[in-house]
Protein backbone atom coordinates (compact mmCIF):
# COMPACT_ATOMS: atom_id res chain seq x y z
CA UNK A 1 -322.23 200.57 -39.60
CA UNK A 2 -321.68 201.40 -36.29
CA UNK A 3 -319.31 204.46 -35.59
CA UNK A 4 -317.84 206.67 -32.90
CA UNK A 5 -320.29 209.33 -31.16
CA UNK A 6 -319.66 212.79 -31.60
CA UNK A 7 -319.48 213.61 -28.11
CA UNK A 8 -317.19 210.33 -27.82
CA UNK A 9 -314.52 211.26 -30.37
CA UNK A 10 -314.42 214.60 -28.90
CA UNK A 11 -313.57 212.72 -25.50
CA UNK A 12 -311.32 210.68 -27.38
CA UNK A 13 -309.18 213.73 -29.20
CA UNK A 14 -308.85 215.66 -25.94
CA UNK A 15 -307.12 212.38 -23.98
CA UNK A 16 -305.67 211.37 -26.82
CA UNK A 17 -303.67 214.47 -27.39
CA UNK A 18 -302.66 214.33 -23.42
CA UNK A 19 -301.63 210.66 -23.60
CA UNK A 20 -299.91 210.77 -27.53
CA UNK A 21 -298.00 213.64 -26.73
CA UNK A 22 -296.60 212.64 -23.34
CA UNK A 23 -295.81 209.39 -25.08
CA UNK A 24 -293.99 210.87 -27.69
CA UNK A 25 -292.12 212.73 -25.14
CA UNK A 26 -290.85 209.56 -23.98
CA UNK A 27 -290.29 208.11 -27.56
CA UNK A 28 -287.83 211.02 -28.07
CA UNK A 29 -285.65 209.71 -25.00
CA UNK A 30 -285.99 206.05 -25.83
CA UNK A 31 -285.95 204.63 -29.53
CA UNK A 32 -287.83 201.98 -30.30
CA UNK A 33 -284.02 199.42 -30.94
CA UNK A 34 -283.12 199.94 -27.38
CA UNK A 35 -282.61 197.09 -26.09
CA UNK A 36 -286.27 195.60 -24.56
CA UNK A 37 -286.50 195.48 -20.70
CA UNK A 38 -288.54 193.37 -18.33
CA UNK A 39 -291.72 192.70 -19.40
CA UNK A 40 -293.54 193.66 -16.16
CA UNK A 41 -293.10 197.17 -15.81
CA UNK A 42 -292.36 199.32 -12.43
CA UNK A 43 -295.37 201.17 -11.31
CA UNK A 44 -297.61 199.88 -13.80
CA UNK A 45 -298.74 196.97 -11.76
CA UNK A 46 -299.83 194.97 -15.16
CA UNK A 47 -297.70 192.66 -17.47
CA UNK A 48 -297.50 193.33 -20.79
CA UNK A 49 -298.84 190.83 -23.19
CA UNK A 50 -296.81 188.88 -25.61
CA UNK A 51 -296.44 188.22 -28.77
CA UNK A 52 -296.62 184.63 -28.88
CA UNK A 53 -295.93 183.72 -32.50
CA UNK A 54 -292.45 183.99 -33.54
CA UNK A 55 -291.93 182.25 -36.66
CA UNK A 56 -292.27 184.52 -39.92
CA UNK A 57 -290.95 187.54 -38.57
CA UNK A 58 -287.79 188.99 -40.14
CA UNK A 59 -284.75 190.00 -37.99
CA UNK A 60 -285.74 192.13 -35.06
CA UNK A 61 -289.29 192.66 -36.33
CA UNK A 62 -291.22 191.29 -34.14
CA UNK A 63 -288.75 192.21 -30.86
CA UNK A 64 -289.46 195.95 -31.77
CA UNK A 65 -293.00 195.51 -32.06
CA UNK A 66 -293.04 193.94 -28.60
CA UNK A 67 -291.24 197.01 -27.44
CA UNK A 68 -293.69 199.31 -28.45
CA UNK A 69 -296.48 197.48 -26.54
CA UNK A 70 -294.38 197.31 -23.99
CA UNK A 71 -294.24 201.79 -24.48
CA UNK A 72 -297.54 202.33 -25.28
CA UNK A 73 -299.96 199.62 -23.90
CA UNK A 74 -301.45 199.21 -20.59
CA UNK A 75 -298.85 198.21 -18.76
CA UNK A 76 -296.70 201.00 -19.94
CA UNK A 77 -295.73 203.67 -16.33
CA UNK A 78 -297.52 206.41 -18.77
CA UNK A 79 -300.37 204.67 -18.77
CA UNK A 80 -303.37 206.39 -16.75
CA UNK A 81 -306.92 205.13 -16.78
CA UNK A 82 -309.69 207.11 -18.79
CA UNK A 83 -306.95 208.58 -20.99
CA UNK A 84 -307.42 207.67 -24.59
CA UNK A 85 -306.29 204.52 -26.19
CA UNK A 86 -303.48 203.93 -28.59
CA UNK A 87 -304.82 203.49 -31.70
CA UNK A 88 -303.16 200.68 -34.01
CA UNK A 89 -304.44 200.31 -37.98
CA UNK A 90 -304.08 197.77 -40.15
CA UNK A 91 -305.25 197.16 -44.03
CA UNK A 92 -306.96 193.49 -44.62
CA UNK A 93 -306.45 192.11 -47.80
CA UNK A 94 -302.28 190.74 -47.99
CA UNK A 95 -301.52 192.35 -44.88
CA UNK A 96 -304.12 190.55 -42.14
CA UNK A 97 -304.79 187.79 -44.88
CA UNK A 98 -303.46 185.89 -47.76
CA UNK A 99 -305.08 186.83 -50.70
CA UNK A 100 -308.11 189.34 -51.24
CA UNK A 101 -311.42 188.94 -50.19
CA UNK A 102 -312.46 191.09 -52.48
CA UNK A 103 -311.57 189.32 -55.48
CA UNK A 104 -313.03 186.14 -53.37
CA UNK A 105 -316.68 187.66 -53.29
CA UNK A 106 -316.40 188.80 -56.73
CA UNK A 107 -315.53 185.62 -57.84
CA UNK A 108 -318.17 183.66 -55.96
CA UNK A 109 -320.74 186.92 -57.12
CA UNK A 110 -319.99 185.60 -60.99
CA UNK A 111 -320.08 181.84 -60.39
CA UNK A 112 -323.39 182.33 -58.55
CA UNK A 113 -324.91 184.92 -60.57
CA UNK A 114 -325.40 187.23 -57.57
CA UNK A 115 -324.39 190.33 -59.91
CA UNK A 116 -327.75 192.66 -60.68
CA UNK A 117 -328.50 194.23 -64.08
CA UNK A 118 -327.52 197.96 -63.99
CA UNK A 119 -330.22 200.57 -63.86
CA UNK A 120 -332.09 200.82 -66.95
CA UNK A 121 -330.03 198.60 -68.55
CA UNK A 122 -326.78 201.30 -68.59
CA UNK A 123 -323.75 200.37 -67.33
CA UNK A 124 -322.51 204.14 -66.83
CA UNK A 125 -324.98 203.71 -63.87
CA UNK A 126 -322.52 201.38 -61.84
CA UNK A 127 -319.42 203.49 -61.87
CA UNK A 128 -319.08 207.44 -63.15
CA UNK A 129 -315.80 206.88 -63.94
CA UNK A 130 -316.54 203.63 -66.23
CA UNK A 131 -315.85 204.76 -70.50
CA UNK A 132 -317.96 204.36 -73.09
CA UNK A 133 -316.33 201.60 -74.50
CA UNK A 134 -315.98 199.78 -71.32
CA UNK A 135 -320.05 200.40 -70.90
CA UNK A 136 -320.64 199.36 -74.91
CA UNK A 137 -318.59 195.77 -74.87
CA UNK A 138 -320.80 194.92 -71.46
CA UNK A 139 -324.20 196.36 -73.21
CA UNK A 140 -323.06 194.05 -76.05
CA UNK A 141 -322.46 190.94 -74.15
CA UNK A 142 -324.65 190.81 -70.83
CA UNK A 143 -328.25 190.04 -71.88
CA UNK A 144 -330.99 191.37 -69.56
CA UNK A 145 -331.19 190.82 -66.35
CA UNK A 146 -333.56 187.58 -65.37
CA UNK A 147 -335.82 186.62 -62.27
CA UNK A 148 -337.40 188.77 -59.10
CA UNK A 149 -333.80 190.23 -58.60
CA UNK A 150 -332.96 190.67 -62.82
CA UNK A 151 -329.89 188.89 -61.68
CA UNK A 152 -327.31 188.47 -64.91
CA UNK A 153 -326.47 184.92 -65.64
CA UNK A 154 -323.31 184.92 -65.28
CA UNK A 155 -322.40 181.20 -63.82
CA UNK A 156 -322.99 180.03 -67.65
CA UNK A 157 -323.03 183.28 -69.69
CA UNK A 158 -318.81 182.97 -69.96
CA UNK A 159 -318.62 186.30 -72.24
CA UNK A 160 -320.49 188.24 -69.49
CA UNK A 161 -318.62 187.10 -66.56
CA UNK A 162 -315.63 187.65 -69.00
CA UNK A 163 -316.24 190.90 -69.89
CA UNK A 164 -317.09 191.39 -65.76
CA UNK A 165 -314.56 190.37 -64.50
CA UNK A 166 -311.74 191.59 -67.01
CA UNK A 167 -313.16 195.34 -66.18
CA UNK A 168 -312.47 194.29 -62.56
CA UNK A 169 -309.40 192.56 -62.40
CA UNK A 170 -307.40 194.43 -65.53
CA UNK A 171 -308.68 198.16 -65.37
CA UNK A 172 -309.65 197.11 -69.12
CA UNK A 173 -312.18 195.36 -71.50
CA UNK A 174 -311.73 191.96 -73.34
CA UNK A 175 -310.52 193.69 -76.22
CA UNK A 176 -308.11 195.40 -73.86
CA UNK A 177 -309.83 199.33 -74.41
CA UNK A 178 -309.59 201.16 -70.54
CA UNK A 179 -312.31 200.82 -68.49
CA UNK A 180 -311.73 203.79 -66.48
CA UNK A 181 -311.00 207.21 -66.84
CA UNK A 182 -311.06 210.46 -65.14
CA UNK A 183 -310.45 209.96 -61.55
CA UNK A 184 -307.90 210.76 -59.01
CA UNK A 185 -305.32 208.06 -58.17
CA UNK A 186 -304.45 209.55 -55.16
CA UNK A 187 -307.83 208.80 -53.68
CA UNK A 188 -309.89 206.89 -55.85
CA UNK A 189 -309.31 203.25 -57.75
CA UNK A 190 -312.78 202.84 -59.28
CA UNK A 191 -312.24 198.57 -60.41
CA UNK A 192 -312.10 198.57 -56.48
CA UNK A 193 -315.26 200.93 -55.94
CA UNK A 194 -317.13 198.82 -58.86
CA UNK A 195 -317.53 195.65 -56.55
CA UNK A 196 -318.87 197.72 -54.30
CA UNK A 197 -320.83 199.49 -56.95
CA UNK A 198 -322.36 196.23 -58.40
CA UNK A 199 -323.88 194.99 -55.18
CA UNK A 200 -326.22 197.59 -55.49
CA UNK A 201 -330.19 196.76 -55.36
CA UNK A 202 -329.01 194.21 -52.64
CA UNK A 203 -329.40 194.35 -48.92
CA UNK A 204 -326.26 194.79 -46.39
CA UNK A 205 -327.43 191.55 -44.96
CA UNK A 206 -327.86 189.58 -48.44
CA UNK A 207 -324.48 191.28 -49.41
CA UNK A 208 -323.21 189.95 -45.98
CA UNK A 209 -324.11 186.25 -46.85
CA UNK A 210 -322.79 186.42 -50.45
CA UNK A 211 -319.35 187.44 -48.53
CA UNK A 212 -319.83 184.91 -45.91
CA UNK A 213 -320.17 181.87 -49.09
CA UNK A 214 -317.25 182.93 -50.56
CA UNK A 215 -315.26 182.67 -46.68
CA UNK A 216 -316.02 179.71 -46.34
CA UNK A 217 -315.36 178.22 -50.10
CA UNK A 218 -311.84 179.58 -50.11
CA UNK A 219 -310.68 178.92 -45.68
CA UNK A 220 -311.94 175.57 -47.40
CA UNK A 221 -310.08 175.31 -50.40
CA UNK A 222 -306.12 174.09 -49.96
CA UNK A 223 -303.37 176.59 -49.92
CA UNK A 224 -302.60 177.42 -54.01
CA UNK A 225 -306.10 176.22 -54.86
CA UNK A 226 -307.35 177.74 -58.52
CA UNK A 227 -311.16 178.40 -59.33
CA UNK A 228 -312.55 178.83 -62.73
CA UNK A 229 -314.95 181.82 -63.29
CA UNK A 230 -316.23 182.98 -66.60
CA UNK A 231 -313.43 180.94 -69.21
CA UNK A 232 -310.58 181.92 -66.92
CA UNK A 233 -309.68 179.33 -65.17
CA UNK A 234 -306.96 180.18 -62.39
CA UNK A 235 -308.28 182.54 -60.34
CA UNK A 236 -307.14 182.86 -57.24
CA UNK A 237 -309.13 180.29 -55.03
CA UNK A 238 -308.38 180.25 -51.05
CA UNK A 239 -307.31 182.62 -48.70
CA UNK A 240 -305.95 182.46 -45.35
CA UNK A 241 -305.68 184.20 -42.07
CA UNK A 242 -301.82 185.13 -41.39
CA UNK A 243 -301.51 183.75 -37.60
CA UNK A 244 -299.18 186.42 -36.85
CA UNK A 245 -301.14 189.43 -37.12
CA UNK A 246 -303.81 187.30 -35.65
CA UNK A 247 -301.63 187.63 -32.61
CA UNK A 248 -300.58 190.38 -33.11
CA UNK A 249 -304.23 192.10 -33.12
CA UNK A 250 -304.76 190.20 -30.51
CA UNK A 251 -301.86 191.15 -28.41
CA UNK A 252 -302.09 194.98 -29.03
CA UNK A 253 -305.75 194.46 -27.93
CA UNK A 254 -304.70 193.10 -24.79
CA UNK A 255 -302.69 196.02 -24.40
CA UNK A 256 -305.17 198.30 -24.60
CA UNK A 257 -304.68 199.44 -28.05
CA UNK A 258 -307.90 200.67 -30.04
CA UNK A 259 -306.91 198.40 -33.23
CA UNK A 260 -308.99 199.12 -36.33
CA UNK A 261 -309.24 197.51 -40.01
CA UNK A 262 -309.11 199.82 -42.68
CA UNK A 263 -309.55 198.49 -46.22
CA UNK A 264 -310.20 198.83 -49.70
CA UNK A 265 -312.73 196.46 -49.94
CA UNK A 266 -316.48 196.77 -49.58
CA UNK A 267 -317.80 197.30 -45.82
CA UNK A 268 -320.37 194.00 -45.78
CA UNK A 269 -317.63 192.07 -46.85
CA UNK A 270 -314.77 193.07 -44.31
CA UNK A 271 -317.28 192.93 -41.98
CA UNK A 272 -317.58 189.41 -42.68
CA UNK A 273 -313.98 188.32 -42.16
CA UNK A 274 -313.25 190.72 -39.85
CA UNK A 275 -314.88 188.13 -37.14
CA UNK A 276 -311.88 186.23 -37.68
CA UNK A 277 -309.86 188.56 -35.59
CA UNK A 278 -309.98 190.23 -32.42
CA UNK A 279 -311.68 193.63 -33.21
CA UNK A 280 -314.13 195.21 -32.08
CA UNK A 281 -317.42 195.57 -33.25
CA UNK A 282 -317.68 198.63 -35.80
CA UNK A 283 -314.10 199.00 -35.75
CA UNK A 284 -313.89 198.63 -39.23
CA UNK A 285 -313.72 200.69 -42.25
CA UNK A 286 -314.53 199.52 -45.97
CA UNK A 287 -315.49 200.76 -48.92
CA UNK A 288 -319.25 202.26 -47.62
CA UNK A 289 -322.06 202.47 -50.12
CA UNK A 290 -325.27 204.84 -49.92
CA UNK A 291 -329.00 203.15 -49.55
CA UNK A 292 -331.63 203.99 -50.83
CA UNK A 293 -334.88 201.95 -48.62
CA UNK A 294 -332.54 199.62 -46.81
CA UNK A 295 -331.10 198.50 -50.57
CA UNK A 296 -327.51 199.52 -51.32
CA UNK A 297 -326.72 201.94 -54.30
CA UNK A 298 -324.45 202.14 -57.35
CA UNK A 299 -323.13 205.81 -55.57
CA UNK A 300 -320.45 206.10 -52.39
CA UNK A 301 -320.37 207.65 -49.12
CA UNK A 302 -318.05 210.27 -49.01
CA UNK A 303 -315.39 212.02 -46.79
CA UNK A 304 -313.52 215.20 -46.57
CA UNK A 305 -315.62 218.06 -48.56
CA UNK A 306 -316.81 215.43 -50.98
CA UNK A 307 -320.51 214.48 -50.90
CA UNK A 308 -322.23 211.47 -50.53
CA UNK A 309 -322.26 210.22 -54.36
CA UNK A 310 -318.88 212.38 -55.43
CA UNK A 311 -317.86 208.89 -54.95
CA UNK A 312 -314.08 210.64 -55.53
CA UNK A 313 -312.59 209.30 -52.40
CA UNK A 314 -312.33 205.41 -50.55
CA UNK A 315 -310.35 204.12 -48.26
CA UNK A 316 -307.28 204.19 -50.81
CA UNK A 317 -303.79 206.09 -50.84
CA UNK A 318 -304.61 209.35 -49.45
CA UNK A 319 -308.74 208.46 -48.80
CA UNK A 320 -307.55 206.20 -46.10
CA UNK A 321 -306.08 209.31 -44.47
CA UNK A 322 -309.35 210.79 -44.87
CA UNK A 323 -311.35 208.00 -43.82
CA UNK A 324 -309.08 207.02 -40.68
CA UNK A 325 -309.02 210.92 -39.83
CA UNK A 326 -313.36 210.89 -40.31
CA UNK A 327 -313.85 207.58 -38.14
CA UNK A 328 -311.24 207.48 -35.88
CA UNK A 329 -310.54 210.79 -34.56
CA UNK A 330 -313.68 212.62 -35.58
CA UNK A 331 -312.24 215.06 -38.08
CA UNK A 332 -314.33 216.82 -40.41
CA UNK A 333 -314.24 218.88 -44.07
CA UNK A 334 -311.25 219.48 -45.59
CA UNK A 335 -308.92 219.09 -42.73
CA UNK A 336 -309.64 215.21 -42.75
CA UNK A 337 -308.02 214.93 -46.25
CA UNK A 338 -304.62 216.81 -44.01
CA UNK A 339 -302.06 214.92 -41.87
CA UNK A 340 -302.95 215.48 -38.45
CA UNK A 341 -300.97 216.28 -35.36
CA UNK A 342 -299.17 213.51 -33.76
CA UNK A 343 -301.91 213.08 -31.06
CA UNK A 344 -304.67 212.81 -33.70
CA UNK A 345 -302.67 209.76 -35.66
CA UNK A 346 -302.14 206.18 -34.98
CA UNK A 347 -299.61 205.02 -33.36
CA UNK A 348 -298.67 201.64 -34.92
CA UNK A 349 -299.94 200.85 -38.68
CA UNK A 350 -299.65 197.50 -41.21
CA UNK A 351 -300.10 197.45 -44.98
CA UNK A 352 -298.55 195.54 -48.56
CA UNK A 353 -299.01 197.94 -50.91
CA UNK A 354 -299.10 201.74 -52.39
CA UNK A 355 -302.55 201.79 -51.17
CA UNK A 356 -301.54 201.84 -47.71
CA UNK A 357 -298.75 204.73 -47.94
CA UNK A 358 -300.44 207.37 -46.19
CA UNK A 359 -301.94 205.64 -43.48
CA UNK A 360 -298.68 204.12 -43.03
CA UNK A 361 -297.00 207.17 -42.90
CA UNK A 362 -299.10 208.83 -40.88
CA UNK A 363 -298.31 206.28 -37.35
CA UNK A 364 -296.22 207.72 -35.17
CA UNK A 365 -294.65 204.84 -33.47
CA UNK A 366 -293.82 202.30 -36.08
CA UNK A 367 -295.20 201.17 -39.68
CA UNK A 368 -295.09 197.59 -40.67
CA UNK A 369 -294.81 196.92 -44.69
CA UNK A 370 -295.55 193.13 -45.85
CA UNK A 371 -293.43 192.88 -49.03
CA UNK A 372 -295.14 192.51 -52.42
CA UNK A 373 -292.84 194.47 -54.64
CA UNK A 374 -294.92 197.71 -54.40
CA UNK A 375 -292.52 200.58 -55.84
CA UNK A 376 -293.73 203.46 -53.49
CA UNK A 377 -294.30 201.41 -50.32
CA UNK A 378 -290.99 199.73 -50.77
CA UNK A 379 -289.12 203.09 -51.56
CA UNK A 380 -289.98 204.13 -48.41
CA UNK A 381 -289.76 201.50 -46.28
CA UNK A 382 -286.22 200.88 -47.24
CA UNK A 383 -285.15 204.47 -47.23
CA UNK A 384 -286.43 203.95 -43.63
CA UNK A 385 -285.40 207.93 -43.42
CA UNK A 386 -286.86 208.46 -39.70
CA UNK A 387 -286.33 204.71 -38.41
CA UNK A 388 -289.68 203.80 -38.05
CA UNK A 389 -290.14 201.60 -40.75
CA UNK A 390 -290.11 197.16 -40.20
CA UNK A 391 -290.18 195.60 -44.00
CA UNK A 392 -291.28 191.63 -43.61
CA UNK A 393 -291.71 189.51 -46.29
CA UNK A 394 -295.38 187.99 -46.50
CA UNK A 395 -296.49 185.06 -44.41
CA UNK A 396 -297.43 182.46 -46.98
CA UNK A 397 -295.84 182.58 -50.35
CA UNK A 398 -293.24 185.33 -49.82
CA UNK A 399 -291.69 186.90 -53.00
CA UNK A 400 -288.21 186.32 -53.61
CA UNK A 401 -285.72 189.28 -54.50
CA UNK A 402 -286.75 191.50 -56.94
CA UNK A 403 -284.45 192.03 -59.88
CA UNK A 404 -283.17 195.26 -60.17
CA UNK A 405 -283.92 198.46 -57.69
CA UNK A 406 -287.34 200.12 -56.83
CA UNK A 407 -287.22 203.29 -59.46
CA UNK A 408 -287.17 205.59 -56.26
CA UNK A 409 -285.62 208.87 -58.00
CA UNK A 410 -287.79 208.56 -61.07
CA UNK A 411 -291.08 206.59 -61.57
CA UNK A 412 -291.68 205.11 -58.05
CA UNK A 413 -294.34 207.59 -57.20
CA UNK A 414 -298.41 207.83 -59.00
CA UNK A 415 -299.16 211.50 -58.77
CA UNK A 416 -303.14 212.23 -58.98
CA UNK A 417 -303.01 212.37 -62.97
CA UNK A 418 -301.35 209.31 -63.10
CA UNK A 419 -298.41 210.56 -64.21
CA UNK A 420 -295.02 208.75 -62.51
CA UNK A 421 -292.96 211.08 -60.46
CA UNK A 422 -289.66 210.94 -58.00
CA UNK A 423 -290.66 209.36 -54.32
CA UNK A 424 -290.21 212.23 -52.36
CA UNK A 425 -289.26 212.26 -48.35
CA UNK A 426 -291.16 214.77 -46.24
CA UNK A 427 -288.36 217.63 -46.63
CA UNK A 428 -288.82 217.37 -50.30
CA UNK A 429 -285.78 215.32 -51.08
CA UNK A 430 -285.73 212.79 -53.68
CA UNK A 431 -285.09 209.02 -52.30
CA UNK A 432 -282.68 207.34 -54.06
CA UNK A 433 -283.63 203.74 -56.01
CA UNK A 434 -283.23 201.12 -53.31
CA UNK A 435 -282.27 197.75 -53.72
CA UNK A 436 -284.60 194.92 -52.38
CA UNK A 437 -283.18 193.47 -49.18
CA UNK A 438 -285.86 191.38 -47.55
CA UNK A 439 -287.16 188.68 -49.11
CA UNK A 440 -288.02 184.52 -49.23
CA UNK A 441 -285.34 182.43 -49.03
């Protein structure tokens, strides 16, 4: 996977705090609701690119996006040549796309048999943080592996690709005993890390192709479309590109902004669909896997002071603040895993879910949350407590309201133990329970 140079992010952290901080400079004179001005800006000698989407944005969504291209890009009067880029982030699954790839390559992985038997037959192999009784029931019901590859048979073994895919998809086994323990939810959400996990013995190229089957099966497959895999027999079976942040990627790359995808889901695969899009090649960030002789390995890469096959920390919650710190702007050890100063973040960032929080918060400019009911994402997207935040309801097949309020002041926020805890601001102040307020419909 191709990354930044050393020597480059170096370049890239010196300019960057020149060209952030003199930005933010401005941002302090000039909110981001002004009202927007002409689009071809005195002294920049370049128009600004438009957004040429509209429909699907909420309110003034897409108006204040505009406006920060407008600030930051190109065409901006700040703007200098050879000074670092803005750097924009978005997550992939729900947020650049309908539906998860993930859960697309798994399901294509079972239907096609494409899953390897674990090493020496023990499924504690594939995941450190898999239980005993989650390794037993899939010991009990996934013969031996078969052929040159000792592939399992899952397209007609239904109690293995049961078993499979219920550790995957429910955190549990069929008989509804966890399936993972002893991890940190801050940084870690090991049913995520297990695709990646159970690719291993296969090469980034092979795992590549698998990905690139199950693209094309569900771009395919009409909007709503169902698949059966194991007995189950409404998994999710398409997925879409959202147009809009299709243009919008597109738009902020116009603009000069450095846009990367960061995601929860394994590298080869968000490789794959990232071609979909206008980014730039190696400007994306997955769940990474070690090799071992060109073949991919049940253990993780790893970032902040974790080591390669800690595998305690993906691109999740507070990993993607790690990860986006590591790749991005070229921090190392334990000050990855720390917020950074404002010329060392991004300046615009996109995400659907708790997974995304950190990175989210993190941007300095504004933070786009698709709405999918997530307590802590919503809690502080509607608290909205510095003005930054845009809450848009998804694409295709928004929610409608949800009943009740987001359980801000109590439960909305997973602490590393898993325990539920207040949603605090950055002073330390509890948020209050907010009510949902944009929505289908």
């Amino acid at each position: 996977m191709p990354v930044l140079r050393p020597a480059l992010r170096s370049a890239r952290r010196s300019a960057a705090r020149l060209t952030v901080t003199a930005l933010a400079l401005t941002a302090a004179l000039t909110t981001l609701t002004a009202p927007a001005g002409a689009h071809d800006r005195p002294g920049s000698g370049r128009p600004c690119p438009q957004l040429t989407v509209s429909t699907g944005w909420y309110g003034a969504n897409q108006a204040r996006i505009q406006r920060l291209i407008d600030r930051y890009g190109s065409c901006s009067p700040l703007h200098r040549d050879g000074r670092a880029a803005p750097v924009a982030v978005f997550d992939w699954d729900n947020t650049v796309v309908k539906n998860d790839v993930g859960d697309a390559t798994m399901f294509w992985l079972l239907r096609n048999s494409r899953i390897r038997q674990p090493e020496h037959g023990d499924w504690r192999t594939t995941s450190r943080y898999l239980t005993n009784s989650a390794a037993d029931s899939l010991r009990a019901v996934c013969p031996e592996g078969t052929g040159r590859d000792r592939t399992l048979p899952t397209a007609t073994d239904t109690a293995c690709a049961d078993e499979i895919l219920s550790v995957y998809s429910e955190g549990t086994t069929t008989s509804g005993q966890d399936a993972f323990a002893g991890y940190d939810r801050r940084t870690m959400e090991p049913s995520y890390a297990w695709l990646a996990q159970l690719t291993h013995g296969w090469t980034a190229a092979q795992v590549r192709s698998f990905a690139a089957a199950a693209r094309a099966e569900n771009l395919a497959a009409p909007v709503g479309a169902t698949q059966q895999v194991g007995s189950t027999t409404d998994a999710t079976g398409y997925v879409r590109y959202y147009e809009q942040q299709r243009d919008l990627i597109r738009t902020l790359r116009r603009a000069g902004f450095d846009v990367w995808i960061v995601s929860a889901s394994p590298q080869p695969v968000v490789d794959v669909w990232t071609r979909g899009v206008d980014v730039a090649p190696g400007n994306v960030i997955g769940i990474r896997s070690t090799t071992e002789r060109g073949r991919y390995t049940s253990r993780l890469s790893a970032c902040g002071t974790a080591r390669p096959g800690d595998d305690s920390q993906i691109t999740y919650i507070d990993g993607k603040r790690c990860w986006i710190n590591k790749e991005i702007f070229g921090v190392r050890g334990a000050a990855a895993s720390r917020v950074q100063d404002p010329s060392m973040r991004p300046v615009f960032a996109a995400g659907d879910s708790d997974t995304d929080v950190s990175m989210l918060r993190d941007a300095t400019g504004l933070r786009l949350a698709l709405n999918r009911n997530k307590a802590e994402l919503m809690c502080r997207s509607y608290d909205d407590a510095d003005g930054k935040w845009l809450v848009n309801p998804m694409f295709i097949g928004a929610k409608g309201r949800m009943n009740g309020v987001y359980p801000c002041a109590t439960t909305g926020y997973t602490a590393s133990d898993g325990t539920s805890r207040p949603v605090l601001r950055g002073d330390g102040s509890v948020i209050p329970d907010q009510y949902d307020t944009v929505f289908a419909g």
